[in-house]
C-alpha atoms as a PDB file:
ATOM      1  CA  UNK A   1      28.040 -34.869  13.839  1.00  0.00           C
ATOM      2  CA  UNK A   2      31.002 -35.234  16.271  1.00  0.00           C
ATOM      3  CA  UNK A   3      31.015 -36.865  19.577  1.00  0.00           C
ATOM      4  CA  UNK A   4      32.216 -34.306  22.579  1.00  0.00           C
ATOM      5  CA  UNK A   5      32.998 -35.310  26.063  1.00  0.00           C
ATOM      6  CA  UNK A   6      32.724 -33.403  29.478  1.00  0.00           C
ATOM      7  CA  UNK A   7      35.195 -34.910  32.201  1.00  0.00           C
ATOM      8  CA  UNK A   8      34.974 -34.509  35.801  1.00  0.00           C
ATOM      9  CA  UNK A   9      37.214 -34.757  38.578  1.00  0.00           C
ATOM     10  CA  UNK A  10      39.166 -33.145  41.458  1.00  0.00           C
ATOM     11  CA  UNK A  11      42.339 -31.449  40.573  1.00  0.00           C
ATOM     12  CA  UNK A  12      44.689 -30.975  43.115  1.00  0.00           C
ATOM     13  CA  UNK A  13      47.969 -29.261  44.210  1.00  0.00           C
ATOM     14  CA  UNK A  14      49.912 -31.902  42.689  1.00  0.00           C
ATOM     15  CA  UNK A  15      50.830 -31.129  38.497  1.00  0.00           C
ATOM     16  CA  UNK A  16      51.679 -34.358  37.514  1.00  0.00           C
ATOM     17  CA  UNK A  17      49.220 -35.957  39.044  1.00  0.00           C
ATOM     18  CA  UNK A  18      46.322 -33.634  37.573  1.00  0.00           C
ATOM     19  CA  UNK A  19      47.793 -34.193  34.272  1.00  0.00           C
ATOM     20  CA  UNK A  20      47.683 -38.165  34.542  1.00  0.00           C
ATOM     21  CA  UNK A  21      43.953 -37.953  35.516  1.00  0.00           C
ATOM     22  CA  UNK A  22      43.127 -35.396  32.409  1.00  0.00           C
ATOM     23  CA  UNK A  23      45.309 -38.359  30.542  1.00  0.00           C
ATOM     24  CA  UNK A  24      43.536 -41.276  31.933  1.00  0.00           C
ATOM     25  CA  UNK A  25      40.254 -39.943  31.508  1.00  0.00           C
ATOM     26  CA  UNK A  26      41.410 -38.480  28.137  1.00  0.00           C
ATOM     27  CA  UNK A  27      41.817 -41.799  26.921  1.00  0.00           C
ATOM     28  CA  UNK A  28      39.035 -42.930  28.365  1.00  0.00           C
ATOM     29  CA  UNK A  29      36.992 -40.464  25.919  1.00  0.00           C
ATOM     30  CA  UNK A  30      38.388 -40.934  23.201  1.00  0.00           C
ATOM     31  CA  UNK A  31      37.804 -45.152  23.417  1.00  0.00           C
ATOM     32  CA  UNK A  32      34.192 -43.493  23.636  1.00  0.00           C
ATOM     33  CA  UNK A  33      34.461 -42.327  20.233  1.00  0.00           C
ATOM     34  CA  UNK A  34      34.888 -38.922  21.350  1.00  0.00           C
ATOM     35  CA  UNK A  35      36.726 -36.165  19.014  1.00  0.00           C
ATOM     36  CA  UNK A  36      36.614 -33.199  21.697  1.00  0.00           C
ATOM     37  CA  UNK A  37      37.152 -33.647  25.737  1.00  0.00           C
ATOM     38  CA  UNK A  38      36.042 -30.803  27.998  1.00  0.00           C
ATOM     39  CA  UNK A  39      37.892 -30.709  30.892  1.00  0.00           C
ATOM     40  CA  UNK A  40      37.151 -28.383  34.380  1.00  0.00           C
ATOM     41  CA  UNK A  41      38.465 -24.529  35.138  1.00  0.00           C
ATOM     42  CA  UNK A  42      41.852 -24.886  36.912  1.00  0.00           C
ATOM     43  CA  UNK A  43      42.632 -28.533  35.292  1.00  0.00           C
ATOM     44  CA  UNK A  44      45.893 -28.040  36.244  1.00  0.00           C
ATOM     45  CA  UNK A  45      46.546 -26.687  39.864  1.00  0.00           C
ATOM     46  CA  UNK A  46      43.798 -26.046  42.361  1.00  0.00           C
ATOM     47  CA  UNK A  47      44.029 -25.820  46.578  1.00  0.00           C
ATOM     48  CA  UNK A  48      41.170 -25.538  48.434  1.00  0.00           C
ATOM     49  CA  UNK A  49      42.080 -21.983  49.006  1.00  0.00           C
ATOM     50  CA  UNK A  50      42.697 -18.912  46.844  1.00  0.00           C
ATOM     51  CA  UNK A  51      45.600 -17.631  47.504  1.00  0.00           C
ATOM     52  CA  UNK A  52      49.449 -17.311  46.515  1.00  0.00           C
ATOM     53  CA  UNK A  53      50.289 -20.596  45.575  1.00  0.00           C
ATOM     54  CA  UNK A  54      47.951 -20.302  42.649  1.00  0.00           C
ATOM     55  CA  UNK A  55      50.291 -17.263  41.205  1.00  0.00           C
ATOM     56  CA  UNK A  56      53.382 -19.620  42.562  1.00  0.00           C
ATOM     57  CA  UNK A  57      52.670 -22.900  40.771  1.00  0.00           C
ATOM     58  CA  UNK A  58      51.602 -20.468  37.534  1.00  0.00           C
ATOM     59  CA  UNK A  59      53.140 -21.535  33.484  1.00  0.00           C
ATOM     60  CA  UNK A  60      52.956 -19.877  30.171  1.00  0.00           C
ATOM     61  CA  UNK A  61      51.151 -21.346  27.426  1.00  0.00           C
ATOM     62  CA  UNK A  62      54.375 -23.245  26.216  1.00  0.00           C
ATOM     63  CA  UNK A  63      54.881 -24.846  29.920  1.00  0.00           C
ATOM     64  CA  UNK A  64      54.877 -28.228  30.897  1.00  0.00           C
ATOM     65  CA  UNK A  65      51.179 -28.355  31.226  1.00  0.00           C
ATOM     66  CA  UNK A  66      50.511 -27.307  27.907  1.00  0.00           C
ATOM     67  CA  UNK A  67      52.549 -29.318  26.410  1.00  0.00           C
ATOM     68  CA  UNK A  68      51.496 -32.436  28.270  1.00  0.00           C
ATOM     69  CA  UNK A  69      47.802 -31.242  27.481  1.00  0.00           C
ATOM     70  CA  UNK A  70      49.068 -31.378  23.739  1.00  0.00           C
ATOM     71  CA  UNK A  71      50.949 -34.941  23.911  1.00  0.00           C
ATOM     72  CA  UNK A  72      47.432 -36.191  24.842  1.00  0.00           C
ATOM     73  CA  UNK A  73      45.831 -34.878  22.090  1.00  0.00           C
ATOM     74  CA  UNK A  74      47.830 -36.172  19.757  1.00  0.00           C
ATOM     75  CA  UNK A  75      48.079 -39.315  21.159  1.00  0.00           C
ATOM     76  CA  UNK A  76      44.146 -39.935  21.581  1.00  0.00           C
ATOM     77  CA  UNK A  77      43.471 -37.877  18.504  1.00  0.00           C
ATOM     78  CA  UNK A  78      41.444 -35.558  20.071  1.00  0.00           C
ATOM     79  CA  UNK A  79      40.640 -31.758  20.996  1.00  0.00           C
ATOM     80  CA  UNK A  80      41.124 -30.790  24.481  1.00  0.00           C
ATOM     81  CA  UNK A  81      40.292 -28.210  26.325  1.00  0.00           C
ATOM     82  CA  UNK A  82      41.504 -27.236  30.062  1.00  0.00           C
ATOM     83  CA  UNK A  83      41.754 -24.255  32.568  1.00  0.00           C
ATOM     84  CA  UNK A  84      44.878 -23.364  34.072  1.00  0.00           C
ATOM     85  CA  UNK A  85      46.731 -20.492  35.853  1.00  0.00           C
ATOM     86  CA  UNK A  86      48.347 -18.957  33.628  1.00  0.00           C
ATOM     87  CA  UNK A  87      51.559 -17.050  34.195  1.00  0.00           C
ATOM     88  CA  UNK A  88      51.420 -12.977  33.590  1.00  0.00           C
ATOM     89  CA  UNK A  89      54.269 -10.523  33.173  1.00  0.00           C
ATOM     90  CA  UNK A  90      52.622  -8.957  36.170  1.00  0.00           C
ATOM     91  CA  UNK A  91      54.127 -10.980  39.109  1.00  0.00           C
ATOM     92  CA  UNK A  92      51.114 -10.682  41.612  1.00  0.00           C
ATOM     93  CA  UNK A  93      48.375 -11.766  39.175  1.00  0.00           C
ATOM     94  CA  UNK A  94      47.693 -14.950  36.912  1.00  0.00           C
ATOM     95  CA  UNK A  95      45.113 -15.122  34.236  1.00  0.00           C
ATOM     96  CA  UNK A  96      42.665 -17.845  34.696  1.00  0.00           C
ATOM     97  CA  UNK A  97      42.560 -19.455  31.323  1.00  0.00           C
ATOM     98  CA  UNK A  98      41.336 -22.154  29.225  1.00  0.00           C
ATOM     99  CA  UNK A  99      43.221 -23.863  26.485  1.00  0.00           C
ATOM    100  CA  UNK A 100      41.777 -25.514  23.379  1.00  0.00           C
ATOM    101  CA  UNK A 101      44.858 -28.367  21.919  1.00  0.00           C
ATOM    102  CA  UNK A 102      44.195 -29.680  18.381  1.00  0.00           C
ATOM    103  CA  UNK A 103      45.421 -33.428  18.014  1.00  0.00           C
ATOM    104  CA  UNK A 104      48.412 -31.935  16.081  1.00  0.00           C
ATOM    105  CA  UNK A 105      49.395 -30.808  19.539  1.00  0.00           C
ATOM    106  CA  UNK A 106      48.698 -26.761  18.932  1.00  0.00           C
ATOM    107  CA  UNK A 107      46.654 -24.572  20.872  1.00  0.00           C
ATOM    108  CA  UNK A 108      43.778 -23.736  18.594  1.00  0.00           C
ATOM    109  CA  UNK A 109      41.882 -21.131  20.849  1.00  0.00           C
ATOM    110  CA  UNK A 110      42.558 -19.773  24.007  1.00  0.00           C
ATOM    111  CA  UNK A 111      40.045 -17.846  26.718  1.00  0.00           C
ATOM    112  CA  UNK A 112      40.961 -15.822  29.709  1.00  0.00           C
ATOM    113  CA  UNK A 113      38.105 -15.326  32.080  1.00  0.00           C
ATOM    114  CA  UNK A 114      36.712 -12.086  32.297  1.00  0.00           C
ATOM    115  CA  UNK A 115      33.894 -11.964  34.696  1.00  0.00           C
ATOM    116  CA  UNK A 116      35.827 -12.743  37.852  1.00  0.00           C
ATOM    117  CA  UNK A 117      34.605 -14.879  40.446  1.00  0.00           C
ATOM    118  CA  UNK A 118      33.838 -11.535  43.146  1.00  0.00           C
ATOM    119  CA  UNK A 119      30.886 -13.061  44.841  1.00  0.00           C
ATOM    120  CA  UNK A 120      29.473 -15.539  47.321  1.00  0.00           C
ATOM    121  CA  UNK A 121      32.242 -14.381  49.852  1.00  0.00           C
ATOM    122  CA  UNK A 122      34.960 -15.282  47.334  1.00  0.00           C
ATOM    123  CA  UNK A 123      37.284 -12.461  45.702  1.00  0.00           C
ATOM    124  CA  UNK A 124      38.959 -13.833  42.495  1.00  0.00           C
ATOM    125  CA  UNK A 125      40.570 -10.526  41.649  1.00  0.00           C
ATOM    126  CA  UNK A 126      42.754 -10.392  44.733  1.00  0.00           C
ATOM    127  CA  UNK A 127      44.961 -12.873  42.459  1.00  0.00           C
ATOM    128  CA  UNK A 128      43.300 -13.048  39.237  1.00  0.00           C
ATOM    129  CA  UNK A 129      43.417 -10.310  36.396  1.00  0.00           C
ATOM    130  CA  UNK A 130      39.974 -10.363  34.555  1.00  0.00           C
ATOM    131  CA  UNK A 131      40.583 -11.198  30.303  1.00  0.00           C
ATOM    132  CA  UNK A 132      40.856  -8.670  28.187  1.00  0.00           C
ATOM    133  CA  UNK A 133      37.773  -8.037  25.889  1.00  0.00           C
ATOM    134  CA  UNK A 134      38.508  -9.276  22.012  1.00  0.00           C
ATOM    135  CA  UNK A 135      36.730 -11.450  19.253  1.00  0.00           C
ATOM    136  CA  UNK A 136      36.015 -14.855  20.615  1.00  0.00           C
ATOM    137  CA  UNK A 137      38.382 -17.588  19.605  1.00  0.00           C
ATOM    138  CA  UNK A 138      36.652 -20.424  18.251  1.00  0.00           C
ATOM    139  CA  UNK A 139      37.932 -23.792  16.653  1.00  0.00           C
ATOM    140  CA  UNK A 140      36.129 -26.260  14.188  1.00  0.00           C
ATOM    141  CA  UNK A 141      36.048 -30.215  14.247  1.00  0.00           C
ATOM    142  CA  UNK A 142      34.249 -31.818  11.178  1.00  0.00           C
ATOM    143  CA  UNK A 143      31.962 -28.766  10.041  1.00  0.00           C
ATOM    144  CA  UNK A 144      31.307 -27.740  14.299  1.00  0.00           C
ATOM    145  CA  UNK A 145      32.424 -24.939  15.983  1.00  0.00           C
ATOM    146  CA  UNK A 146      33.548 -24.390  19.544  1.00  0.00           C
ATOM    147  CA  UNK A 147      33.672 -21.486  21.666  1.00  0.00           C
ATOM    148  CA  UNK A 148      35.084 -21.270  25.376  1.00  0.00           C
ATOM    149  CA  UNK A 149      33.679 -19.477  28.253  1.00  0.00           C
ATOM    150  CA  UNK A 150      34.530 -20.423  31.786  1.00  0.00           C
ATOM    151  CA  UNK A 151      32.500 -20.874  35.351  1.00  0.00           C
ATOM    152  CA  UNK A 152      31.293 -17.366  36.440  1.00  0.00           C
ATOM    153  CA  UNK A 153      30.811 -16.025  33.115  1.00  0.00           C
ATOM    154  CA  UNK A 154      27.486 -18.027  32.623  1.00  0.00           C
ATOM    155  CA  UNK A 155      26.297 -15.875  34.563  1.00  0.00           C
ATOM    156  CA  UNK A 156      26.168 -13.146  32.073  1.00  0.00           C
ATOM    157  CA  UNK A 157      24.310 -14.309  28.681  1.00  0.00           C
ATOM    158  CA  UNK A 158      25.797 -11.629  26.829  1.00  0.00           C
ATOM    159  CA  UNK A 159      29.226 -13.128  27.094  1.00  0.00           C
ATOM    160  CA  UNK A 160      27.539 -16.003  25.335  1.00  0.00           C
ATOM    161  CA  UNK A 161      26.044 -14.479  22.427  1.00  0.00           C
ATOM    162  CA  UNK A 162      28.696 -12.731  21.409  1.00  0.00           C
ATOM    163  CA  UNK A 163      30.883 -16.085  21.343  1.00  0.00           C
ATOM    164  CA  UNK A 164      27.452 -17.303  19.395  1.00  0.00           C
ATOM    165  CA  UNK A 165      27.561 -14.153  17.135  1.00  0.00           C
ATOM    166  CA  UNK A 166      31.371 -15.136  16.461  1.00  0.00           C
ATOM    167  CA  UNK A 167      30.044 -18.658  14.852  1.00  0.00           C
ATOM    168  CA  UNK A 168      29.648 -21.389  17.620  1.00  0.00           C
ATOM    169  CA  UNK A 169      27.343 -23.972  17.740  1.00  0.00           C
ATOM    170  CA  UNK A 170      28.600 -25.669  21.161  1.00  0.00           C
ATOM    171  CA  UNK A 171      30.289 -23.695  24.316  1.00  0.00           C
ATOM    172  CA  UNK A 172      32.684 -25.409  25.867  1.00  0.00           C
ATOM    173  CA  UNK A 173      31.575 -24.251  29.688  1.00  0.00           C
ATOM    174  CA  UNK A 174      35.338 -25.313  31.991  1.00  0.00           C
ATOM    175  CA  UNK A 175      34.014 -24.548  35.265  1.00  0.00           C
ATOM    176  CA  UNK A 176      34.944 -25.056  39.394  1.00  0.00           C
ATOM    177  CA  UNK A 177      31.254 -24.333  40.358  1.00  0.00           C
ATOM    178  CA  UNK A 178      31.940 -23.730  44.138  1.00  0.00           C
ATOM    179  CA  UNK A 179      29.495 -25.587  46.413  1.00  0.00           C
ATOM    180  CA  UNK A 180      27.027 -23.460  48.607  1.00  0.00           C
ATOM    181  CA  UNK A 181      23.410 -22.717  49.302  1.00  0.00           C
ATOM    182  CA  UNK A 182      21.242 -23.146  46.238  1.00  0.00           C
ATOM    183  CA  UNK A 183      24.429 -23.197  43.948  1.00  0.00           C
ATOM    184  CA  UNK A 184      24.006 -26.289  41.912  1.00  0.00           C
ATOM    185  CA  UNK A 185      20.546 -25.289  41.371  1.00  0.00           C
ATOM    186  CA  UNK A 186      21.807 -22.177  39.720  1.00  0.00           C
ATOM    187  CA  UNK A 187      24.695 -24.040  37.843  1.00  0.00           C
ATOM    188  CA  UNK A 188      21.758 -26.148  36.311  1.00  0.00           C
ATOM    189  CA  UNK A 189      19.407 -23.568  35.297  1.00  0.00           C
ATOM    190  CA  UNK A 190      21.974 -21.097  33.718  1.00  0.00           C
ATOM    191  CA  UNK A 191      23.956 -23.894  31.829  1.00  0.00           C
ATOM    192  CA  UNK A 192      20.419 -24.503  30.302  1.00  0.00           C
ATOM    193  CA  UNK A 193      19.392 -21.063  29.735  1.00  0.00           C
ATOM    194  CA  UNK A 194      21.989 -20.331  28.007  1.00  0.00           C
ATOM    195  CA  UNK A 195      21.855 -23.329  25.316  1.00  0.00           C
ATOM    196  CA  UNK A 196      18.396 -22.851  25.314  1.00  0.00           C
ATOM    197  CA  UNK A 197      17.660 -18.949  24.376  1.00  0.00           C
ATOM    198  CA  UNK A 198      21.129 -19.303  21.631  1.00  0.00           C
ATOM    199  CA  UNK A 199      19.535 -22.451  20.352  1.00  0.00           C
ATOM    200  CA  UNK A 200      23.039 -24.018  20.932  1.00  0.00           C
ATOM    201  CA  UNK A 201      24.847 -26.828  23.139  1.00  0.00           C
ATOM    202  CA  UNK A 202      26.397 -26.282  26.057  1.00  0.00           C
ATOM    203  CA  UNK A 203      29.438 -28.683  27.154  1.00  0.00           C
ATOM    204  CA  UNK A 204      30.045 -27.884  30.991  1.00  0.00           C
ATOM    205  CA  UNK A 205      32.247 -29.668  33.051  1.00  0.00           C
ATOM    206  CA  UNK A 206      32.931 -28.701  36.655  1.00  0.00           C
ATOM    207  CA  UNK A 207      35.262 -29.975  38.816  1.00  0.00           C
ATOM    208  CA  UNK A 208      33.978 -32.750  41.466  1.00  0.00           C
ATOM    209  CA  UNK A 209      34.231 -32.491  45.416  1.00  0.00           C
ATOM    210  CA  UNK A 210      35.838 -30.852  47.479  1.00  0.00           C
ATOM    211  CA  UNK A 211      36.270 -27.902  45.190  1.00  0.00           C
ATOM    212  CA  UNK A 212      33.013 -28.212  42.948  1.00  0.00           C
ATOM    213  CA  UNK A 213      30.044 -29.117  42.855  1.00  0.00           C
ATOM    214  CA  UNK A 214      30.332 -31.783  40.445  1.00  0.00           C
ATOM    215  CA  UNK A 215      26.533 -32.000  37.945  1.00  0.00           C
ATOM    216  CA  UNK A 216      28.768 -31.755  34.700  1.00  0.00           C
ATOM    217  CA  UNK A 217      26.169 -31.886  31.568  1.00  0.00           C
ATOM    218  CA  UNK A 218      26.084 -31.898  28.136  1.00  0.00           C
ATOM    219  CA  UNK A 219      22.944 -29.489  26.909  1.00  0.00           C
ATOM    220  CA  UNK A 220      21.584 -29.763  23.390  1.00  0.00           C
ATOM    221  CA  UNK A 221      19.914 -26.461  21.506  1.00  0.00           C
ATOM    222  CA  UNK A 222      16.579 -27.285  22.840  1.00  0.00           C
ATOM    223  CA  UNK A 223      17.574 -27.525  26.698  1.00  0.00           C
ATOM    224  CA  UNK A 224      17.348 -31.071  26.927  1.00  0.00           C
ATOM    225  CA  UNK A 225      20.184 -32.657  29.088  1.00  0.00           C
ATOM    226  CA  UNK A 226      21.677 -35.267  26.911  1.00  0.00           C
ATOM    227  CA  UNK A 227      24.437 -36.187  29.311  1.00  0.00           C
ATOM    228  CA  UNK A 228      24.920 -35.713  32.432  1.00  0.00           C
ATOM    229  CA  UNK A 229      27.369 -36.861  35.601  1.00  0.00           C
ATOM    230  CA  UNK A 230      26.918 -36.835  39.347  1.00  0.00           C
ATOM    231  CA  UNK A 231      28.997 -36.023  42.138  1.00  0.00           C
ATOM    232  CA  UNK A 232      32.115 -38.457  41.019  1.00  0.00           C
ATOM    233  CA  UNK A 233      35.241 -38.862  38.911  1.00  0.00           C
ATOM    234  CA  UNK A 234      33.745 -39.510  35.586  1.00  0.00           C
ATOM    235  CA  UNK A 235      33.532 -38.902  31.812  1.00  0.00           C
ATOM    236  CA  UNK A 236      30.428 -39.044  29.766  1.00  0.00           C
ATOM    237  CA  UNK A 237      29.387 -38.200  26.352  1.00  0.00           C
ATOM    238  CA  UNK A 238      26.757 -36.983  23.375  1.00  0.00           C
ATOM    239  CA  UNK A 239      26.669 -36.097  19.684  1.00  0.00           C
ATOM    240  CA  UNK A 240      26.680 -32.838  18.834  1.00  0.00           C
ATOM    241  CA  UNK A 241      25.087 -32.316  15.238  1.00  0.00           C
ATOM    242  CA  UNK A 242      24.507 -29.069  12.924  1.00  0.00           C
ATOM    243  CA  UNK A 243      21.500 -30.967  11.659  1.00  0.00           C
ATOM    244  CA  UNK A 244      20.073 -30.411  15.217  1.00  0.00           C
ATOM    245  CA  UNK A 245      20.376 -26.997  15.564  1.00  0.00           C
ATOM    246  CA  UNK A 246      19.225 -26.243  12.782  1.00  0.00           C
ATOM    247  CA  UNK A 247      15.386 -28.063  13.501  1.00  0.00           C
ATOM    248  CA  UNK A 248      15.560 -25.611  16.377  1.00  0.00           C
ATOM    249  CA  UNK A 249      16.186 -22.787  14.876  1.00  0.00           C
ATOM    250  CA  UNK A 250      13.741 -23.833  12.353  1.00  0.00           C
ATOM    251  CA  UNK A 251      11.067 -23.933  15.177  1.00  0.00           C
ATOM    252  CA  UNK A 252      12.548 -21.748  17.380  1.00  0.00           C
ATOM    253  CA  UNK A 253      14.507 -18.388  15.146  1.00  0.00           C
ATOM    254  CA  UNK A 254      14.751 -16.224  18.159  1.00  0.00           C
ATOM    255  CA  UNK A 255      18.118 -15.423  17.638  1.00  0.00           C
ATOM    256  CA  UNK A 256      16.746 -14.225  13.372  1.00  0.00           C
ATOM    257  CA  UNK A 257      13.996 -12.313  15.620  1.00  0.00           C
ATOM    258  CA  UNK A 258      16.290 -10.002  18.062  1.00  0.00           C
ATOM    259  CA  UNK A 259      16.048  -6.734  17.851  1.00  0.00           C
ATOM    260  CA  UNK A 260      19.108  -5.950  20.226  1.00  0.00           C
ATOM    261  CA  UNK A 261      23.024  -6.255  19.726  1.00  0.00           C
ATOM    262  CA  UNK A 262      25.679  -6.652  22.485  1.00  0.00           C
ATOM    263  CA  UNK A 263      27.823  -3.946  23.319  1.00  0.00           C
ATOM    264  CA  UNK A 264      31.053  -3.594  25.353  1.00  0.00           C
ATOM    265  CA  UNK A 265      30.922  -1.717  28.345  1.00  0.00           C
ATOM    266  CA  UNK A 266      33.055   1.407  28.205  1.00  0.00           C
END
């Protein structure tokens, strides 16, 4: 059983700033009793806006963002995981990825988004270059594995299963769930489809006004919200237990009764 955390709030242009809040509410988890914090897509530099300072304010995975991310963990004792812009060869493009730091202060798993957000009026790819296709990267804590699998990509269950089909029992769901006409109602029915028909938990955390739409939740195997936040700044948490998903797999063994397999596109 491990405790796992979803924190919400409204990153900024300001670096330093964002990483104080991920610390403060970092430490605000783990005094919890948490052992994994889930933090929002773009953790680490967002405008209201899409455009070049995004590829401008842009690090590598051994930046000063990372590395604050992984002072954190090992000062709490914790996993975290973030979303960032990360910083490409390609000068005109970032990868929009999330981060999973071990309390040792390593990055244990890393995700780059590949459903891009092309939709709603929005056009990620204008800045953005979509994740390359591989195995999913998971990471364990105390006999429970994570995968990671940001914002738009929910809306695509067979990105899911195949992070399922690589071993996890909870997705870590980073998200900036852009506000709109019947969007949080989406946000809430995928995040529970998705635990629901992989008979696993779901730890989504979306940013909070005026980027997101805030409704972070914690979603166990059976679709039942066990945790949940509002509109605001906040962290909240659940248990997360093997023992659980199990009973519904017991009950429910639709992923032992598929007859399909995913497939990448060619």
């Amino acid at each position: 059983m491990v405790q796992v955390a979803i924190a919400q709030f409204a990153p900024g242009a300001g670096k330093d700033e964002n990483l104080a809040a991920i610390g403060k509410l970092t430490g605000e988890a783990a005094g919890r009793g948490a052992k994994v914090v889930v933090f929002p897509e773009f953790a680490m530099f967002t405008v209201p806006k899409m455009d070049r300072r995004f590829v401008d304010s842009a690090e590598p995975l051994d930046g000063p963002f990372v590395t604050g991310l992984g002072d954190l963990a090992r000062r709490h004792g914790v996993h975290v995981v973030a979303g960032m812009n990360e910083r490409l060869g390609d000068s005109d493009r970032i990868s929009n990825t999330l981060v999973a730091v071990a309390p040792g202060g390593d990055v244990v798993a890393e995700y780059r988004k590949i459903h891009l957000y092309d939709a709603f009026g929005y056009e990620e790819s204008a800045l953005v270059r979509p994740g390359e296709i591989g195995e999913p990267e998971t990471f364990a804590v105390d006999g429970v594995t994570f995968g990671l699998q940001t914002c738009y990509d929910v809306r695509f269950p067979e990105v899911t299963r195949r992070i399922v089909d690589a071993g996890a029992d909870v997705l870590a769901l980073p998200a900036e769930w852009v506000p709109g006409p019947l969007k949080e109602d989406h946000w809430r029915t995928l995040v529970r489809a998705r635990a629901i028909e992989n008979t696993i938990y779901v730890a989504a955390a979306d940013q909070c006004a005026p980027a997101g739409a805030g409704n972070s939740m914690i979603v166990d195997p059976m679709g039942v919200v066990a945790a949940a936040l509002g509109e605001g700044v906040g962290v909240v948490s659940a248990e997360v237990s093997a023992e659980r998903i199990a009973a519904v797999r017991e009950k429910n063994p639709a992923l032992a009764l598929r007859r399909f397999t995913i497939a990448t596109a060619g």
